[in-house]
PDB file of N, CA and C in Angstrom:
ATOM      1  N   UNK A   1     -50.639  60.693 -27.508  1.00  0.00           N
ATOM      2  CA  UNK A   1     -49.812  61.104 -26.400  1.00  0.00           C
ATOM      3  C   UNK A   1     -49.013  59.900 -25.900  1.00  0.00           C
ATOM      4  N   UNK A   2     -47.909  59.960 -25.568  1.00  0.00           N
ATOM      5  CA  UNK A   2     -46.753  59.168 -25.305  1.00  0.00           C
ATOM      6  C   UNK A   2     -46.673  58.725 -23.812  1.00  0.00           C
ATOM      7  N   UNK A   3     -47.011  57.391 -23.619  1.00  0.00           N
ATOM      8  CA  UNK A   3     -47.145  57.124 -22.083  1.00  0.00           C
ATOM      9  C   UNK A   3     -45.604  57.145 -21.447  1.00  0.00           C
ATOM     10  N   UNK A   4     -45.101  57.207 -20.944  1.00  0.00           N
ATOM     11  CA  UNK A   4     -43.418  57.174 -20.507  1.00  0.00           C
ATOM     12  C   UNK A   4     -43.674  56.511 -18.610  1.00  0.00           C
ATOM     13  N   UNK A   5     -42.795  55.891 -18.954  1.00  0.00           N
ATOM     14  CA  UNK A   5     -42.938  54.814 -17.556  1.00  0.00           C
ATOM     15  C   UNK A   5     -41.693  54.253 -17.440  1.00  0.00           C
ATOM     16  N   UNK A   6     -41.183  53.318 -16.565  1.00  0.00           N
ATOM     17  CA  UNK A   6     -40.238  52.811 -16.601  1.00  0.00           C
ATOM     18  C   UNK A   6     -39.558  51.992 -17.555  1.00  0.00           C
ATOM     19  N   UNK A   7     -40.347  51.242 -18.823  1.00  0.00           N
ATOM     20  CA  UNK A   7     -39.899  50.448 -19.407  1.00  0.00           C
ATOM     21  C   UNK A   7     -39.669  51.092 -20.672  1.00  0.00           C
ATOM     22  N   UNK A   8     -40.018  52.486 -20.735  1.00  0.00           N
ATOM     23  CA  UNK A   8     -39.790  53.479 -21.907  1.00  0.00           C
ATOM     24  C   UNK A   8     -38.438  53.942 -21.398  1.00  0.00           C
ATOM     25  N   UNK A   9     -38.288  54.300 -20.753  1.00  0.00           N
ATOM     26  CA  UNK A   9     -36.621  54.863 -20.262  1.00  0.00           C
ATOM     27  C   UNK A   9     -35.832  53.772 -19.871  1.00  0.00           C
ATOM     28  N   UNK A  10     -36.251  52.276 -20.018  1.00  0.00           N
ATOM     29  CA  UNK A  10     -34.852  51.275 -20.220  1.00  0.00           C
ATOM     30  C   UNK A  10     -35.036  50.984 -21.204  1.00  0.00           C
ATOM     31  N   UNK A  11     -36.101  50.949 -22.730  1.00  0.00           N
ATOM     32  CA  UNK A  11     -35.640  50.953 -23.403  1.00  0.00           C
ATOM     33  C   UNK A  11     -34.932  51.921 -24.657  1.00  0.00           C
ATOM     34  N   UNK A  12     -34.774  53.037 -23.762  1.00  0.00           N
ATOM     35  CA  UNK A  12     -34.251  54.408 -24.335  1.00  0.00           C
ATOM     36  C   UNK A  12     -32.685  54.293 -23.940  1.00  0.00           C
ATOM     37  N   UNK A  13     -32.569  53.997 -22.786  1.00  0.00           N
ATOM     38  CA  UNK A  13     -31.166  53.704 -22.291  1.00  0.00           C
ATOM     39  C   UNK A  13     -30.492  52.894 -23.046  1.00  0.00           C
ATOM     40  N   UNK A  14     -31.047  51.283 -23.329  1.00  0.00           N
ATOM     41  CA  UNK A  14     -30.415  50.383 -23.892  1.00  0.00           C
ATOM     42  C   UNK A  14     -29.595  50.526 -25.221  1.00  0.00           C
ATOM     43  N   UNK A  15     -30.979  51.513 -26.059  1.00  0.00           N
ATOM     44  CA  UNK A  15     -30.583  52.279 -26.967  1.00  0.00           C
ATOM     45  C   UNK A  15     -29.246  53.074 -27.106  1.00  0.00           C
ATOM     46  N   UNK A  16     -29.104  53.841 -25.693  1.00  0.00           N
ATOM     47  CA  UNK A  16     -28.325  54.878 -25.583  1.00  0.00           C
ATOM     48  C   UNK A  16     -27.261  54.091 -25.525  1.00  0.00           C
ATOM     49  N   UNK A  17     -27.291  52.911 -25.003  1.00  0.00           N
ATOM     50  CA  UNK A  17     -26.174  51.840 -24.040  1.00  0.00           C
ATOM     51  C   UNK A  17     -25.118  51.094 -25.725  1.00  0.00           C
ATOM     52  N   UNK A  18     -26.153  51.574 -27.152  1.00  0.00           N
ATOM     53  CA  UNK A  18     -24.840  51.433 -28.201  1.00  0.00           C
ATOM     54  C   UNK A  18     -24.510  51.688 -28.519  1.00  0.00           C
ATOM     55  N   UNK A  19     -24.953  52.911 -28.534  1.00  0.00           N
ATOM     56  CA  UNK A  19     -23.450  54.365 -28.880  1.00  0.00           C
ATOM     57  C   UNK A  19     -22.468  54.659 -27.661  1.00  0.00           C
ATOM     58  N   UNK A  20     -23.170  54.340 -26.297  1.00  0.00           N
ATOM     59  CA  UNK A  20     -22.133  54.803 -25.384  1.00  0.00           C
ATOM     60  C   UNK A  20     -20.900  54.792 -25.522  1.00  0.00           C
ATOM     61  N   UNK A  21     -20.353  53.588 -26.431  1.00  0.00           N
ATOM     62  CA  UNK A  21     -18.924  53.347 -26.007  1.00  0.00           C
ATOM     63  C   UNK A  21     -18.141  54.004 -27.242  1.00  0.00           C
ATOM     64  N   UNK A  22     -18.726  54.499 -28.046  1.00  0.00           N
ATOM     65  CA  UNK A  22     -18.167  55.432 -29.038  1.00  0.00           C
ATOM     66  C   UNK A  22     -17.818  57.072 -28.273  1.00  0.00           C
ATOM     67  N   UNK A  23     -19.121  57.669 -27.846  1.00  0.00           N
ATOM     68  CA  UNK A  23     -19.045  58.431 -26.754  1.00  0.00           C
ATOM     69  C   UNK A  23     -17.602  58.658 -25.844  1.00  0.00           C
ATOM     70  N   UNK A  24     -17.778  57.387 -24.931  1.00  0.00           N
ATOM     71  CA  UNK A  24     -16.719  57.285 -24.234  1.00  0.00           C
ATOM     72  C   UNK A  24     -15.109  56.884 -24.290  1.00  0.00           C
ATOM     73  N   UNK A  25     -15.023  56.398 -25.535  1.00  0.00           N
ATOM     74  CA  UNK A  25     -13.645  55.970 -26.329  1.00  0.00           C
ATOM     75  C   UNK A  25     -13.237  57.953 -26.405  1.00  0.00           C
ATOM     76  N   UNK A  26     -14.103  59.123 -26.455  1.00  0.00           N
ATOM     77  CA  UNK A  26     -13.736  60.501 -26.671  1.00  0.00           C
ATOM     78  C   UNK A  26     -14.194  61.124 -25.578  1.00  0.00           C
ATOM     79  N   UNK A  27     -14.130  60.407 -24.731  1.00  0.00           N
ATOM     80  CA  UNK A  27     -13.997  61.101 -23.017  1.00  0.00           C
ATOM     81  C   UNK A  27     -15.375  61.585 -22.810  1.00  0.00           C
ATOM     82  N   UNK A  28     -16.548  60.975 -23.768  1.00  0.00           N
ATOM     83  CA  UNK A  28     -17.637  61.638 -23.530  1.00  0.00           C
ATOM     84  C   UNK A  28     -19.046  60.754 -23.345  1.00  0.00           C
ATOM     85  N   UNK A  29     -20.475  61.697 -22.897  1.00  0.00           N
ATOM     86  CA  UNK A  29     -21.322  60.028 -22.493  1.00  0.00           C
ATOM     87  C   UNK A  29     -22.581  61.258 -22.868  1.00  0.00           C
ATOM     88  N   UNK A  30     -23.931  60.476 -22.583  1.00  0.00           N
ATOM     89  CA  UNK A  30     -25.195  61.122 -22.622  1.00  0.00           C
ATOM     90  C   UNK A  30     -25.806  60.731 -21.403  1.00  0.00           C
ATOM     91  N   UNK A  31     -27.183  61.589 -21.124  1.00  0.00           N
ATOM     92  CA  UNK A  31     -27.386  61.244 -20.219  1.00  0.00           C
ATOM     93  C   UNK A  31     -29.381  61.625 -20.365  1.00  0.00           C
ATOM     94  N   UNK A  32     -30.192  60.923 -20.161  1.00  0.00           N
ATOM     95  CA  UNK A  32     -31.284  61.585 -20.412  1.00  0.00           C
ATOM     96  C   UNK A  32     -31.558  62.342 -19.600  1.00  0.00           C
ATOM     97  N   UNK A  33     -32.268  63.766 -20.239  1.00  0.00           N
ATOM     98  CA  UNK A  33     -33.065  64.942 -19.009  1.00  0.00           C
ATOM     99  C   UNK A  33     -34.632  64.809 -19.058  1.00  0.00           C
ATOM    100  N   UNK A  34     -35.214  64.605 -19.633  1.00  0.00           N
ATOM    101  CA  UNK A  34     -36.631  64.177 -20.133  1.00  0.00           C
ATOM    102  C   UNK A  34     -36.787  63.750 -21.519  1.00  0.00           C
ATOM    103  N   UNK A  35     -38.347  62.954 -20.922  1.00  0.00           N
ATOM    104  CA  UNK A  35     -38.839  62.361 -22.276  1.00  0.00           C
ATOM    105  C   UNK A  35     -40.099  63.307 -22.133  1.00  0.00           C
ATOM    106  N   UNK A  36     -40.783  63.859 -23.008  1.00  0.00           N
ATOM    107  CA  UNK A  36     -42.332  64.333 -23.420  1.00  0.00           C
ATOM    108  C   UNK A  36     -42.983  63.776 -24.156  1.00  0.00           C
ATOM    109  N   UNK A  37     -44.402  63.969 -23.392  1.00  0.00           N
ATOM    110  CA  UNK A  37     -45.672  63.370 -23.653  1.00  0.00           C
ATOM    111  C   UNK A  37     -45.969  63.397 -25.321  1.00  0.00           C
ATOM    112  N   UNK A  38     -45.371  64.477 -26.321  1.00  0.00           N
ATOM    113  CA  UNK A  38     -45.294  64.544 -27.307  1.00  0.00           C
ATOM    114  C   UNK A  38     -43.816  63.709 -28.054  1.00  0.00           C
ATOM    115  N   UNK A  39     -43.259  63.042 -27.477  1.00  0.00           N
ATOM    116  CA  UNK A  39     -42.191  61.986 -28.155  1.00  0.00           C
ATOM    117  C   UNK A  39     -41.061  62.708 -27.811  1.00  0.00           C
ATOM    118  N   UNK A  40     -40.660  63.408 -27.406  1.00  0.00           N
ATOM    119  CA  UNK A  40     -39.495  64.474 -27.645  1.00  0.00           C
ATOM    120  C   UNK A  40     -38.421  63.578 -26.386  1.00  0.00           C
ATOM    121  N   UNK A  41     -37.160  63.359 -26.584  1.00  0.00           N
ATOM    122  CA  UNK A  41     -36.126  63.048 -25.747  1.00  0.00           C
ATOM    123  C   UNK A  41     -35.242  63.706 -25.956  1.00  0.00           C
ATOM    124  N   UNK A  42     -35.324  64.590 -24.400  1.00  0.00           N
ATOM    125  CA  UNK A  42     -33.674  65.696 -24.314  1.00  0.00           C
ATOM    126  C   UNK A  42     -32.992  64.758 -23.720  1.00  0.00           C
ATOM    127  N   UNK A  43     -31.731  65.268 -24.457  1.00  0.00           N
ATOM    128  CA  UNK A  43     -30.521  64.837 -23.614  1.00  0.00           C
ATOM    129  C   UNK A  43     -29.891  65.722 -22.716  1.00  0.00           C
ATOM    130  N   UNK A  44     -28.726  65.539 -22.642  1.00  0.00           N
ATOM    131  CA  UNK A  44     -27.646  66.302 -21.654  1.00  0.00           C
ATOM    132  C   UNK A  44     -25.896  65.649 -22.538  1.00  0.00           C
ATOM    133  N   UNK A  45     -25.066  65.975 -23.957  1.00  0.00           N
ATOM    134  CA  UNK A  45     -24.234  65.793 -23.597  1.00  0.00           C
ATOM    135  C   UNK A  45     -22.957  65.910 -22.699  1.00  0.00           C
ATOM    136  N   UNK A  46     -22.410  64.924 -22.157  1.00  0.00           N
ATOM    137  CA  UNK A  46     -21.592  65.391 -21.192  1.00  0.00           C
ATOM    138  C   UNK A  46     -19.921  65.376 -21.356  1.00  0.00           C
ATOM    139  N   UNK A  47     -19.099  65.590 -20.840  1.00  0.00           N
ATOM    140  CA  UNK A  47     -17.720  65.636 -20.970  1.00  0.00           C
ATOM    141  C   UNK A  47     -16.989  65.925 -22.647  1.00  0.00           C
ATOM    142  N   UNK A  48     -16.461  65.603 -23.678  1.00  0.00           N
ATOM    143  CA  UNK A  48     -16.005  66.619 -24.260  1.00  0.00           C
ATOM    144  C   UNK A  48     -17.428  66.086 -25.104  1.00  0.00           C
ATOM    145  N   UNK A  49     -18.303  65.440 -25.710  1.00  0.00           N
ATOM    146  CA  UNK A  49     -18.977  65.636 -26.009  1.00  0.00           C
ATOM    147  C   UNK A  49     -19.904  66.845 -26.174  1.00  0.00           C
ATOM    148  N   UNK A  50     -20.154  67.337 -25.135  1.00  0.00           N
ATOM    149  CA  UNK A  50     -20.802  68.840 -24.946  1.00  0.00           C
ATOM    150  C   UNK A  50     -20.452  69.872 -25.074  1.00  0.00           C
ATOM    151  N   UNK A  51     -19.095  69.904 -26.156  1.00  0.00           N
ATOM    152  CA  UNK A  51     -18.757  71.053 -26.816  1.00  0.00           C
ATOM    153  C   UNK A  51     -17.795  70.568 -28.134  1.00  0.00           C
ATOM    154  N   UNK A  52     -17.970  69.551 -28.310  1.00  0.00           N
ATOM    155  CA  UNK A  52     -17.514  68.935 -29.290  1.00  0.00           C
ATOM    156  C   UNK A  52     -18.390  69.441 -30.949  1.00  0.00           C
ATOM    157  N   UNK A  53     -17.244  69.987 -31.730  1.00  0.00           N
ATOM    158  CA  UNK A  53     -17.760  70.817 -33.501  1.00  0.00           C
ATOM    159  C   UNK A  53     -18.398  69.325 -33.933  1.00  0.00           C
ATOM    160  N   UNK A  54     -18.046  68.159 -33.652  1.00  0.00           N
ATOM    161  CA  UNK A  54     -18.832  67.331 -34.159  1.00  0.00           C
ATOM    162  C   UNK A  54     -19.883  66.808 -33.842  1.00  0.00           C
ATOM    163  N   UNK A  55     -20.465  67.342 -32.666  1.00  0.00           N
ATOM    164  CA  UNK A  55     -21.486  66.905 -31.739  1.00  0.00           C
ATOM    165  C   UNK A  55     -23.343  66.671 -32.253  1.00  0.00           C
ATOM    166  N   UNK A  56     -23.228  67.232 -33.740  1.00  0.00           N
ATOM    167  CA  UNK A  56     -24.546  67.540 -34.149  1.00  0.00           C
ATOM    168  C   UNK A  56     -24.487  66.439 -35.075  1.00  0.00           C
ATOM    169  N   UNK A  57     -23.324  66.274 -35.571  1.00  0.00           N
ATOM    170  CA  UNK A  57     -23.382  64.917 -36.437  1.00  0.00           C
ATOM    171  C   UNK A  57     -23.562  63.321 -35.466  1.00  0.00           C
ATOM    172  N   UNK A  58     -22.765  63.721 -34.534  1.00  0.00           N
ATOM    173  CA  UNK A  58     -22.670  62.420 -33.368  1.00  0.00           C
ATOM    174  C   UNK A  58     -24.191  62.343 -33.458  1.00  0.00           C
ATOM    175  N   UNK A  59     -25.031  63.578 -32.673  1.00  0.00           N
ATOM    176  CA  UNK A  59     -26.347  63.539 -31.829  1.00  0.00           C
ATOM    177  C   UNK A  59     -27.337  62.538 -33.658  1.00  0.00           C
ATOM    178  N   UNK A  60     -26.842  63.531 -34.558  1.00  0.00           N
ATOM    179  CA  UNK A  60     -27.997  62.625 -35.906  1.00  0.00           C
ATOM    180  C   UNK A  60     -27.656  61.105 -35.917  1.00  0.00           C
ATOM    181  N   UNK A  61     -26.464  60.991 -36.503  1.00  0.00           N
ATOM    182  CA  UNK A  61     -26.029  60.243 -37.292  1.00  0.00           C
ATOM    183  C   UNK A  61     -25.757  58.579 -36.217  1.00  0.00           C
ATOM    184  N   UNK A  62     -25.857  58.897 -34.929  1.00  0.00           N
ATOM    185  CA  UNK A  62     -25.388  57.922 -33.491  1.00  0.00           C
ATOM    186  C   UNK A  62     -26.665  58.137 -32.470  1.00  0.00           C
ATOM    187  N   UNK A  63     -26.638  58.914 -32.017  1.00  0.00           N
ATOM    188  CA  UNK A  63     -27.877  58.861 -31.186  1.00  0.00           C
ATOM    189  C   UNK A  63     -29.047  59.032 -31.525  1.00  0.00           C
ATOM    190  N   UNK A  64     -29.559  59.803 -32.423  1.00  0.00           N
ATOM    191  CA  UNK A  64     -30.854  59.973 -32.640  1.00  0.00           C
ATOM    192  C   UNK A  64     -31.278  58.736 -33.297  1.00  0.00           C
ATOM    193  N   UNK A  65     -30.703  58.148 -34.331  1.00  0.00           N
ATOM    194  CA  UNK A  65     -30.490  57.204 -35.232  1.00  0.00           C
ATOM    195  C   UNK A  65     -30.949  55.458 -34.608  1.00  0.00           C
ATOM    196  N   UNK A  66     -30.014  55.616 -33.852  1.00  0.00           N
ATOM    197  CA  UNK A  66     -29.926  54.365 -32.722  1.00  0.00           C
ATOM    198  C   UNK A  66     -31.472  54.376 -31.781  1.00  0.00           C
ATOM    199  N   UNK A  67     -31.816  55.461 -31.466  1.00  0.00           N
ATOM    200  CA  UNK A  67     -33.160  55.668 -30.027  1.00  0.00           C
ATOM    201  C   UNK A  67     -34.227  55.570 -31.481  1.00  0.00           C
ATOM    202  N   UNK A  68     -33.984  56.256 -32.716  1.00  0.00           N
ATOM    203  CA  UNK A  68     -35.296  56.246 -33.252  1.00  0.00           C
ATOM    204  C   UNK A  68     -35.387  54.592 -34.059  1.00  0.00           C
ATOM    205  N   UNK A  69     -34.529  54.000 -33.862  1.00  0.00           N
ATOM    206  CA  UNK A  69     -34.452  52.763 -34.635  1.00  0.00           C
ATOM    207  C   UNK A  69     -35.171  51.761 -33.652  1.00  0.00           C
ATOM    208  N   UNK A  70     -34.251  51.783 -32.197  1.00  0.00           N
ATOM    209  CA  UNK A  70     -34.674  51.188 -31.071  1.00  0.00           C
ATOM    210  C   UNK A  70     -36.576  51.354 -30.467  1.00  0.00           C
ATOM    211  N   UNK A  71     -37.112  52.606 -30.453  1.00  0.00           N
ATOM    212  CA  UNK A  71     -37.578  53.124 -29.247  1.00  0.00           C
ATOM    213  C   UNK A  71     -38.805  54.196 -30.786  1.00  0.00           C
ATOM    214  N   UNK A  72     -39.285  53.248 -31.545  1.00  0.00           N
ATOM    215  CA  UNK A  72     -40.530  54.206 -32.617  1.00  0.00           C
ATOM    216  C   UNK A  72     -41.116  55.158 -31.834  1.00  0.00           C
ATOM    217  N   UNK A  73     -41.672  55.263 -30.581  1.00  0.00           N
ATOM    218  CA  UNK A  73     -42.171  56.261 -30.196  1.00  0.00           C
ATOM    219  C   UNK A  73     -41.488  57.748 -29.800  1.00  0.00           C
ATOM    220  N   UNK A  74     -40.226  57.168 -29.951  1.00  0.00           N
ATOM    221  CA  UNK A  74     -39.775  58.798 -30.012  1.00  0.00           C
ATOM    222  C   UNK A  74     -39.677  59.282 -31.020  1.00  0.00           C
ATOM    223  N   UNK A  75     -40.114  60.608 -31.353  1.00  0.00           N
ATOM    224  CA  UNK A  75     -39.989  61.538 -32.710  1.00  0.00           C
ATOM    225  C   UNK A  75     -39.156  62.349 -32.399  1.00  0.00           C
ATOM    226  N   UNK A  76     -38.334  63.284 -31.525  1.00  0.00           N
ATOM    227  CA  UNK A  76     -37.579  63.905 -31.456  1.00  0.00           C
ATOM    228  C   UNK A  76     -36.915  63.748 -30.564  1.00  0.00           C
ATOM    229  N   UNK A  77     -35.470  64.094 -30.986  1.00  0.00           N
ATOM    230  CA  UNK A  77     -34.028  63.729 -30.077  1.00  0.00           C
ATOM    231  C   UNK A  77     -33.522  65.457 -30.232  1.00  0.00           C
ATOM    232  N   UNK A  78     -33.533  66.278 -28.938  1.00  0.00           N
ATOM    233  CA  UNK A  78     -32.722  67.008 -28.676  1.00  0.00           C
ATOM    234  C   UNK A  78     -31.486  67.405 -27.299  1.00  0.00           C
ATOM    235  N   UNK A  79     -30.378  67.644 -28.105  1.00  0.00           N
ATOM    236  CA  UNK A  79     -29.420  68.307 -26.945  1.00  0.00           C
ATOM    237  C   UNK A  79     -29.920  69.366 -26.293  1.00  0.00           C
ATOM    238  N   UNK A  80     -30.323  69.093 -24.891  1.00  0.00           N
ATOM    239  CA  UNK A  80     -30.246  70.161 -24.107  1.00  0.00           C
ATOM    240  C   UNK A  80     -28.908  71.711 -24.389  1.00  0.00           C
ATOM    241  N   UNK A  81     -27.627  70.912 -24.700  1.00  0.00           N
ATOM    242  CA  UNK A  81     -26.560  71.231 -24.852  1.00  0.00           C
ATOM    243  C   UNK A  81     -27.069  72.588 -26.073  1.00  0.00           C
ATOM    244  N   UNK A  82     -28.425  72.681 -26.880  1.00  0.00           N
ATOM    245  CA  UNK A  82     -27.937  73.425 -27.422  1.00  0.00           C
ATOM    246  C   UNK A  82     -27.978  73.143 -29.174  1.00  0.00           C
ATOM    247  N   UNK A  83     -28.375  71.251 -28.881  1.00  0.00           N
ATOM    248  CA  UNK A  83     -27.924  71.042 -30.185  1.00  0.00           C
ATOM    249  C   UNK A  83     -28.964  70.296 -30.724  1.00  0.00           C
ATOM    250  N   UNK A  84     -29.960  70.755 -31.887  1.00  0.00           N
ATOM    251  CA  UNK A  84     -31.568  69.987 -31.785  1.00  0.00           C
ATOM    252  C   UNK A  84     -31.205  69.430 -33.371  1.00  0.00           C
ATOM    253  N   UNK A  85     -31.315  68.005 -33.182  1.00  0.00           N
ATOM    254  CA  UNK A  85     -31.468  67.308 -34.451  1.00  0.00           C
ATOM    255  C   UNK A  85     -32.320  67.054 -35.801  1.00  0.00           C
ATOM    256  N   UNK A  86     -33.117  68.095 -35.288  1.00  0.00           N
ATOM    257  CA  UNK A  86     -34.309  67.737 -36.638  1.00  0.00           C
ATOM    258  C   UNK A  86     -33.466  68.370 -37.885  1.00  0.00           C
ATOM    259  N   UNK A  87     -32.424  68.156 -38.339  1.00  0.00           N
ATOM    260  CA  UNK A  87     -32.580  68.799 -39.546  1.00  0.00           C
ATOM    261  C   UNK A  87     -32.010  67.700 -40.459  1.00  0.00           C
ATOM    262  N   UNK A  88     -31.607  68.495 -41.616  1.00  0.00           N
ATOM    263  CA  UNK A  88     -31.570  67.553 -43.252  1.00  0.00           C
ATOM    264  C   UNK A  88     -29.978  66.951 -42.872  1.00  0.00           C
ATOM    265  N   UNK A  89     -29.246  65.893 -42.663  1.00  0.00           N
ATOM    266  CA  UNK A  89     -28.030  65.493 -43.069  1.00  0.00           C
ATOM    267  C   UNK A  89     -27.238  65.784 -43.860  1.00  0.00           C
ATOM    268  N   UNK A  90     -27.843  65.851 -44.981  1.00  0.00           N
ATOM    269  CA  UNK A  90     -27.177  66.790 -46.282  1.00  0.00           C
ATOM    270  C   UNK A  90     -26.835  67.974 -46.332  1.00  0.00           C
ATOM    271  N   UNK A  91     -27.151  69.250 -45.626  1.00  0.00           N
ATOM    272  CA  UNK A  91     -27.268  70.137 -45.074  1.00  0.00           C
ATOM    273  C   UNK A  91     -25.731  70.302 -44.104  1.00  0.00           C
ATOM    274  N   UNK A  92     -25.253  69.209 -43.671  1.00  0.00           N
ATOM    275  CA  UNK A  92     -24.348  69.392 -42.617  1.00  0.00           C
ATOM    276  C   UNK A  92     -22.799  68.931 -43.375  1.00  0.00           C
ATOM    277  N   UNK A  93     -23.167  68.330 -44.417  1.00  0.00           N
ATOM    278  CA  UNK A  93     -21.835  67.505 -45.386  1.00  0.00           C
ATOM    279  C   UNK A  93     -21.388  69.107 -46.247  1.00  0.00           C
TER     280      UNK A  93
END
């Protein structure tokens, strides 16, 4: 079980803090909604991000990528938005 405290959500942020500016170069940002005791981190994309056709590749290929590289204890990265990353990459090409 996944302790989550303050120093788990700055270093989830920091994470978040190197894709941001890709994000925001397209008018768009993340924002965390929870972390769970089972590893799981929802997001919230926001501004055109959160309806953006490319948004599932962004969430794999940029965010999930970046938090699971940063931050081992998370196992799952999902969009609240709608948009849940567990799947195959290959699958999306």
């Amino acid at each position: 079980m996944l302790i989550i405290n303050e120093d788990l959500i700055i270093k989830i942020e920091k994470a978040l803090d190197t894709v941001r500016p890709y994000l925001l170069v397209d008018k768009g940002d993340v924002k965390i909604i929870e972390v769970t005791p089972d590893g799981t981190l929802r997001l919230e994309l926001l501004g055109s991000c959160g309806n953006c056709p490319m948004s599932t590749m962004t969430m794999k290929t940029g965010i999930e990528e970046a938090v699971k590289n940063a931050v081992p204890e998370i196992l799952h990265v999902v969009a609240i938005n709608g948009i849940e990353v567990d799947v195959d990459i290959d699958t999306l090409i």
